[in-house]
Each structure stands twice: as structure tokens, then as C-alpha cells.
N, C-alpha and C. Protein backbone atom coordinates (compact mmCIF):
# COMPACT_ATOMS: atom_id res chain seq x y z
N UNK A 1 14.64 4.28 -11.36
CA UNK A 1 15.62 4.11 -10.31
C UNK A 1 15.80 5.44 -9.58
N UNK A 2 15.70 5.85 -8.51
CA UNK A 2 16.18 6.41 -7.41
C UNK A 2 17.62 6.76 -7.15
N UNK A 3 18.27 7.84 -6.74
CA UNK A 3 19.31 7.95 -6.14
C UNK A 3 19.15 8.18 -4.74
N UNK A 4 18.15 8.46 -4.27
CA UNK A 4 17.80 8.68 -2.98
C UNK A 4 18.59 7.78 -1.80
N UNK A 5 19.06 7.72 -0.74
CA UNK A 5 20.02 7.03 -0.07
C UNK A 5 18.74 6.26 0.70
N UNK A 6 18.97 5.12 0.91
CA UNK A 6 17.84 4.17 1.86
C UNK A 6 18.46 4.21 3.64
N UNK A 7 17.31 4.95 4.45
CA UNK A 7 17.98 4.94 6.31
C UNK A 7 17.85 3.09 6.20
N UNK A 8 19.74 3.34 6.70
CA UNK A 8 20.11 1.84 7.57
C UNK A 8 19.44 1.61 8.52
N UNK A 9 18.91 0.21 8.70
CA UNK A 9 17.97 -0.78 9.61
C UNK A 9 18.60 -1.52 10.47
N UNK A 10 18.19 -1.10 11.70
CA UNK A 10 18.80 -1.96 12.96
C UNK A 10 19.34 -3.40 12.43
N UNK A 11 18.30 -4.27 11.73
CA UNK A 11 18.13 -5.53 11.78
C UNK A 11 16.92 -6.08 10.59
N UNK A 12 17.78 -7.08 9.98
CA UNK A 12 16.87 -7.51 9.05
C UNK A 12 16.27 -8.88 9.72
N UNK A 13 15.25 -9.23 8.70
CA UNK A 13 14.68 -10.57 8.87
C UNK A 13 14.79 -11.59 8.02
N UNK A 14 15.64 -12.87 8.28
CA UNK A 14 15.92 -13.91 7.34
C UNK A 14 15.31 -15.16 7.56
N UNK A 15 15.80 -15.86 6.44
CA UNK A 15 14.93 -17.19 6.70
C UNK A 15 13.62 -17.82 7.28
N UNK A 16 12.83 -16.89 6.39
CA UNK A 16 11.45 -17.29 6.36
C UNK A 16 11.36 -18.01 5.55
N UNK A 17 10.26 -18.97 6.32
CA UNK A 17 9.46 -20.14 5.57
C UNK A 17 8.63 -19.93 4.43
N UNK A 18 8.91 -18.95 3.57
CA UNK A 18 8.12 -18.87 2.50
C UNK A 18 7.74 -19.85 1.44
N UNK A 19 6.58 -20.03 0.66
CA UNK A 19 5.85 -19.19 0.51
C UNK A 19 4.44 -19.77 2.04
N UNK A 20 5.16 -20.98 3.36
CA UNK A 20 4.50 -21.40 3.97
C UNK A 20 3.76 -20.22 4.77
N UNK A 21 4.80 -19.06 4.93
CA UNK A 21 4.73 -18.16 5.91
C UNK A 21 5.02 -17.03 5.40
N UNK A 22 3.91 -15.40 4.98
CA UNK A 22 4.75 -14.43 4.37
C UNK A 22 4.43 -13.56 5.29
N UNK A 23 5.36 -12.81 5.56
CA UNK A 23 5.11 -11.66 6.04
C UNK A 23 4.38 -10.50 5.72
N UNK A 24 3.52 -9.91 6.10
CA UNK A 24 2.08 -8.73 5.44
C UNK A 24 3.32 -7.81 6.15
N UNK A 25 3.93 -7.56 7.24
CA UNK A 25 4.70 -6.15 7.93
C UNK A 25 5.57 -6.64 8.26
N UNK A 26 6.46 -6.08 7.95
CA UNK A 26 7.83 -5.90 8.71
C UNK A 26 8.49 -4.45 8.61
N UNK A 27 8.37 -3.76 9.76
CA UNK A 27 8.81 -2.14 9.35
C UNK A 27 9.17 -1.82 11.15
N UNK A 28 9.76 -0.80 11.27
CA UNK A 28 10.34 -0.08 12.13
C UNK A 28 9.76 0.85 12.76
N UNK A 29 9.16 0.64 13.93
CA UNK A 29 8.50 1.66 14.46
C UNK A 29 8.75 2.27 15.98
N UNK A 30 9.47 3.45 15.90
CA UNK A 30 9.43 3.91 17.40
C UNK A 30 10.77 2.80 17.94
N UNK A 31 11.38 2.26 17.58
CA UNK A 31 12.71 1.87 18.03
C UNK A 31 12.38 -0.29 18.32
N UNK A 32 11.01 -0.05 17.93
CA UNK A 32 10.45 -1.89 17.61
C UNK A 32 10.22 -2.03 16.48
N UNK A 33 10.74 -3.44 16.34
CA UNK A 33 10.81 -4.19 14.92
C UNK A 33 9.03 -4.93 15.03
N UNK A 34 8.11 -4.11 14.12
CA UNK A 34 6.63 -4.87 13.98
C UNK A 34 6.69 -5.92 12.94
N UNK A 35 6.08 -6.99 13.01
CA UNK A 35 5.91 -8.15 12.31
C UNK A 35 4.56 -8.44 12.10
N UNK A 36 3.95 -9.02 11.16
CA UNK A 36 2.66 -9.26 11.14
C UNK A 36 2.94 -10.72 10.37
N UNK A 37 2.21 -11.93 10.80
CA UNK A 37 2.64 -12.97 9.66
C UNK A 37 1.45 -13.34 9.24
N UNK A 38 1.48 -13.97 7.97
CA UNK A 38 0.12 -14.38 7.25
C UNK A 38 0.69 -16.21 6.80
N UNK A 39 -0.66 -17.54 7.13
CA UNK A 39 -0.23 -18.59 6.83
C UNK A 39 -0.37 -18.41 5.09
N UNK A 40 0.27 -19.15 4.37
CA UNK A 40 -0.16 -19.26 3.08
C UNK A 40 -1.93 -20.08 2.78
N UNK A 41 -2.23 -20.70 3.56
CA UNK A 41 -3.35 -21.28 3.24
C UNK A 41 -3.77 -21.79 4.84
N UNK A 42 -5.03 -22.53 5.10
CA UNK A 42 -5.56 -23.20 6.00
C UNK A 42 -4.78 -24.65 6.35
N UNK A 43 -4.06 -25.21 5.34
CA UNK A 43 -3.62 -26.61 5.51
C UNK A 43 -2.57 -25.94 6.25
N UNK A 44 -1.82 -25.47 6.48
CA UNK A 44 -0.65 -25.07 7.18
C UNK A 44 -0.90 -23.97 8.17
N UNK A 45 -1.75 -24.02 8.66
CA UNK A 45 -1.61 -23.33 9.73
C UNK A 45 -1.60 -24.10 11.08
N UNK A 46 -0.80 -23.26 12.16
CA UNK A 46 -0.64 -23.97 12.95
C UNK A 46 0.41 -24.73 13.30
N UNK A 47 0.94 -24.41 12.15
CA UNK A 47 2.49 -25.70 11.84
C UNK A 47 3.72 -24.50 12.42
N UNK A 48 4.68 -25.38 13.36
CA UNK A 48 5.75 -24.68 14.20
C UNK A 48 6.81 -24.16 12.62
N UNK A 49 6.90 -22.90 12.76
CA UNK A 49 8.00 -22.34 12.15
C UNK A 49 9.04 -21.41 12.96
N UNK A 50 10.24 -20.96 12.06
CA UNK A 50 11.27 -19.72 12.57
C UNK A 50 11.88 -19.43 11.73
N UNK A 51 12.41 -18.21 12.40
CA UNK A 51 13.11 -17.17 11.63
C UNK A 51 14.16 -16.67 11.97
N UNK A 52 14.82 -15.52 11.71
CA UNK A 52 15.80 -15.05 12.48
C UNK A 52 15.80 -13.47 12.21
N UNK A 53 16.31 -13.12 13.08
CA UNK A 53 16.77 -11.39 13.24
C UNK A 53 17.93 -11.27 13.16
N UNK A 54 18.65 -10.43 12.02
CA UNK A 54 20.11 -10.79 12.00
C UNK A 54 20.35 -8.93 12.10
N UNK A 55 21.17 -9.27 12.57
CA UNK A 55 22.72 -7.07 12.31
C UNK A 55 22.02 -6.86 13.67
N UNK A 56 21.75 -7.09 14.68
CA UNK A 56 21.10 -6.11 15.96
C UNK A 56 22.76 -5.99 16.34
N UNK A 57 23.14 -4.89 16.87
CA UNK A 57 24.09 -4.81 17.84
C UNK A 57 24.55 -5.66 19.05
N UNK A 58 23.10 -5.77 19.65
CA UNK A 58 23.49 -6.46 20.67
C UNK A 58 22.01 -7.23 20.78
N UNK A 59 22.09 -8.67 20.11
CA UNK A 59 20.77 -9.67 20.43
C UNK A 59 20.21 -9.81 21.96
N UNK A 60 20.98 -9.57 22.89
CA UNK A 60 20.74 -10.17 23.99
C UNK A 60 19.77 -8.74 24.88
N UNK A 61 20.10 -7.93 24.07
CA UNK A 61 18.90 -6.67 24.34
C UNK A 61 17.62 -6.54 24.01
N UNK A 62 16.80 -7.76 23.24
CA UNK A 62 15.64 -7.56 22.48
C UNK A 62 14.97 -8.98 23.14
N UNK A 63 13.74 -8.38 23.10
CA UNK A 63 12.32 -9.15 23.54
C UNK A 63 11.34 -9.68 22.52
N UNK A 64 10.70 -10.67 22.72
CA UNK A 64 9.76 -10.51 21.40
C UNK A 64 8.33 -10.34 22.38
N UNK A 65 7.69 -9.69 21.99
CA UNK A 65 6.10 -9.75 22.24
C UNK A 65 4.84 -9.99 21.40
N UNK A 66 4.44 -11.07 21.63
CA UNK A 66 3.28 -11.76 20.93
C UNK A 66 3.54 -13.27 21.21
N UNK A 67 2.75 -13.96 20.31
CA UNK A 67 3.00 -15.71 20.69
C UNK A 67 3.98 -16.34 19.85
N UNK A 68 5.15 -16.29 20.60
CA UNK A 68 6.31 -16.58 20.09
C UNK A 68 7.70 -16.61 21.33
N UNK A 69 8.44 -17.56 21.04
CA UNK A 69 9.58 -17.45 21.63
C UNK A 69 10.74 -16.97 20.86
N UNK A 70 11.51 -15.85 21.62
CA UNK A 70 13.06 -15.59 20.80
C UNK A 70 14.52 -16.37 21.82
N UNK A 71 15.30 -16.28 21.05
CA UNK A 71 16.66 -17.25 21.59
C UNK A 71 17.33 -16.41 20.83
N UNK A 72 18.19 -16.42 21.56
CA UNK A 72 20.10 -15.55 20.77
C UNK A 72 20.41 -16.70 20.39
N UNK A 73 20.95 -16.58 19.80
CA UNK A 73 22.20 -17.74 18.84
C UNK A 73 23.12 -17.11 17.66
N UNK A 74 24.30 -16.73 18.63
CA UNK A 74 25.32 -15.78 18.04
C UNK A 74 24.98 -15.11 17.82
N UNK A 75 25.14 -13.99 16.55
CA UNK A 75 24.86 -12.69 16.46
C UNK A 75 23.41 -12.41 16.00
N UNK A 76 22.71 -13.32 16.02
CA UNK A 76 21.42 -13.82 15.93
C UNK A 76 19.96 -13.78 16.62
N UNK A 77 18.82 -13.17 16.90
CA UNK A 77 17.83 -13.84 17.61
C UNK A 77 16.73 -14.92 16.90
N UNK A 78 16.46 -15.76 17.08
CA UNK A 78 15.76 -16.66 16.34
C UNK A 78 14.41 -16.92 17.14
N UNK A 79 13.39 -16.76 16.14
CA UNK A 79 11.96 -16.27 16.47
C UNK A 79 11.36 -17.82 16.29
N UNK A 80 10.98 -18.43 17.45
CA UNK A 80 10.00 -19.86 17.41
C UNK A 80 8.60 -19.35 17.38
N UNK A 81 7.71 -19.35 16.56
CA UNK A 81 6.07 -19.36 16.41
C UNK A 81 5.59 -20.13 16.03
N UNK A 82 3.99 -20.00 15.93
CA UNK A 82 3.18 -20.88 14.66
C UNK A 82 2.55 -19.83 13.66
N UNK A 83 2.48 -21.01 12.61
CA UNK A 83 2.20 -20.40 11.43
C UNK A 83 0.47 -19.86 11.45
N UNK A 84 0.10 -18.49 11.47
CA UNK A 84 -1.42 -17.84 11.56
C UNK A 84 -0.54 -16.33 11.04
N UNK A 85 -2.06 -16.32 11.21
CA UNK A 85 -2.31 -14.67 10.98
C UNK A 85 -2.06 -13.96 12.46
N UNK A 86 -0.94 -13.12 12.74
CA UNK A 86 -0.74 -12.74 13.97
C UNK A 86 0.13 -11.97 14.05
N UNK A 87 0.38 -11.03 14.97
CA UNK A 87 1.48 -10.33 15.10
C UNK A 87 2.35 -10.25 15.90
N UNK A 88 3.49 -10.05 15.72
CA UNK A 88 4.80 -10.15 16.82
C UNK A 88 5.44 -8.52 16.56
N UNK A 89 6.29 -8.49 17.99
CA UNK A 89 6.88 -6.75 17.94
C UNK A 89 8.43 -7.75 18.97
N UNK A 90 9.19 -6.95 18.14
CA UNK A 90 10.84 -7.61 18.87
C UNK A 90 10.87 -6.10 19.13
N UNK A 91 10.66 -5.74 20.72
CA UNK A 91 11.54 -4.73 21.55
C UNK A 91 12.65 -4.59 22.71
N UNK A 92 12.71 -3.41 22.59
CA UNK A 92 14.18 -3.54 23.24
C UNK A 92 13.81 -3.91 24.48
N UNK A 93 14.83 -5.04 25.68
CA UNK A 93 14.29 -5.03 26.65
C UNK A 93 14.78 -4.32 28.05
């Protein structure tokens, strides 16, 4: 165990479709949230999933870039994709 203090994160990522959908990245870079998603297998790919971005300050400031749609919903952005191997970046807009 560590005492080391962990730097607070803009924004976490919840409610993933696991184990349909796992995430290979999710890390902080340069002031964008990088995502990388991996399908669990071939039978499921392709299949519509989401997620959410929860603690941003202000949702209505962030973009997603890659093949995906984001929506605010309350303190919330909620990420519409399909399930592949692909990457998404939520930046500021």
C-alpha cells in the first residue's frame, strides 16, 4: 500500500457495458479525456452501447471526437457508440 496522494480527475467513466465492452485506455491527456474501447468478442460487435462521464464541472463544455455521439443529461455526458475496437477523445469545446 502506498501513501502517496492520487491527482484528482476531472471526470470519471461509469456504466460500462462490461464484460460486452472494456476499456484498453482511459487516461488524461493534455486537458482530453482518451478512450480506447475493445468488443469482448466478434459476436458483439457492432452492437449500440453507452456510457457516461460523470464530476465534469461543466458537461455542456465537452465534445466527443471519434464515432460516437455525446448528450448532457444533468450533471452527466452520456457517450452513444458501437461496440469495436476504436477510439474516442471527450475535449473541451
Amino acid at each position: 500500500m502506498s501513501a502517496a496522494p492520487i491527482d484528482e480527475q476531472p471526470g470519471l467513466v461509469e456504466g460500462v457495458d462490461f464484460p460486452t465492452l472494456a476499456l484498453a485506455q482511459v487516461s488524461w491527456e493534455d486537458g482530453a479525456l482518451q478512450l480506447r474501447l475493445h468488443p469482448q468478442n466478434a459476436q458483439v460487435e457492432g452492437t449500440c452501447t453507452q456510457f457516461r462521464i460523470c464530476g465534469l464541472q461543466d458537461p455542456t463544455r465537452w465534445r466527443v471526437d471519434g464515432d460516437a455521439q455525446a448528450t448532457v443529461s444533468g450533471p452527466n455526458i452520456v457517450i452513444d457508440t458501437t461496440v469495436r475496437d476504436h477510439r474516442l477523445a471527450l475535449l473541451p469545446a
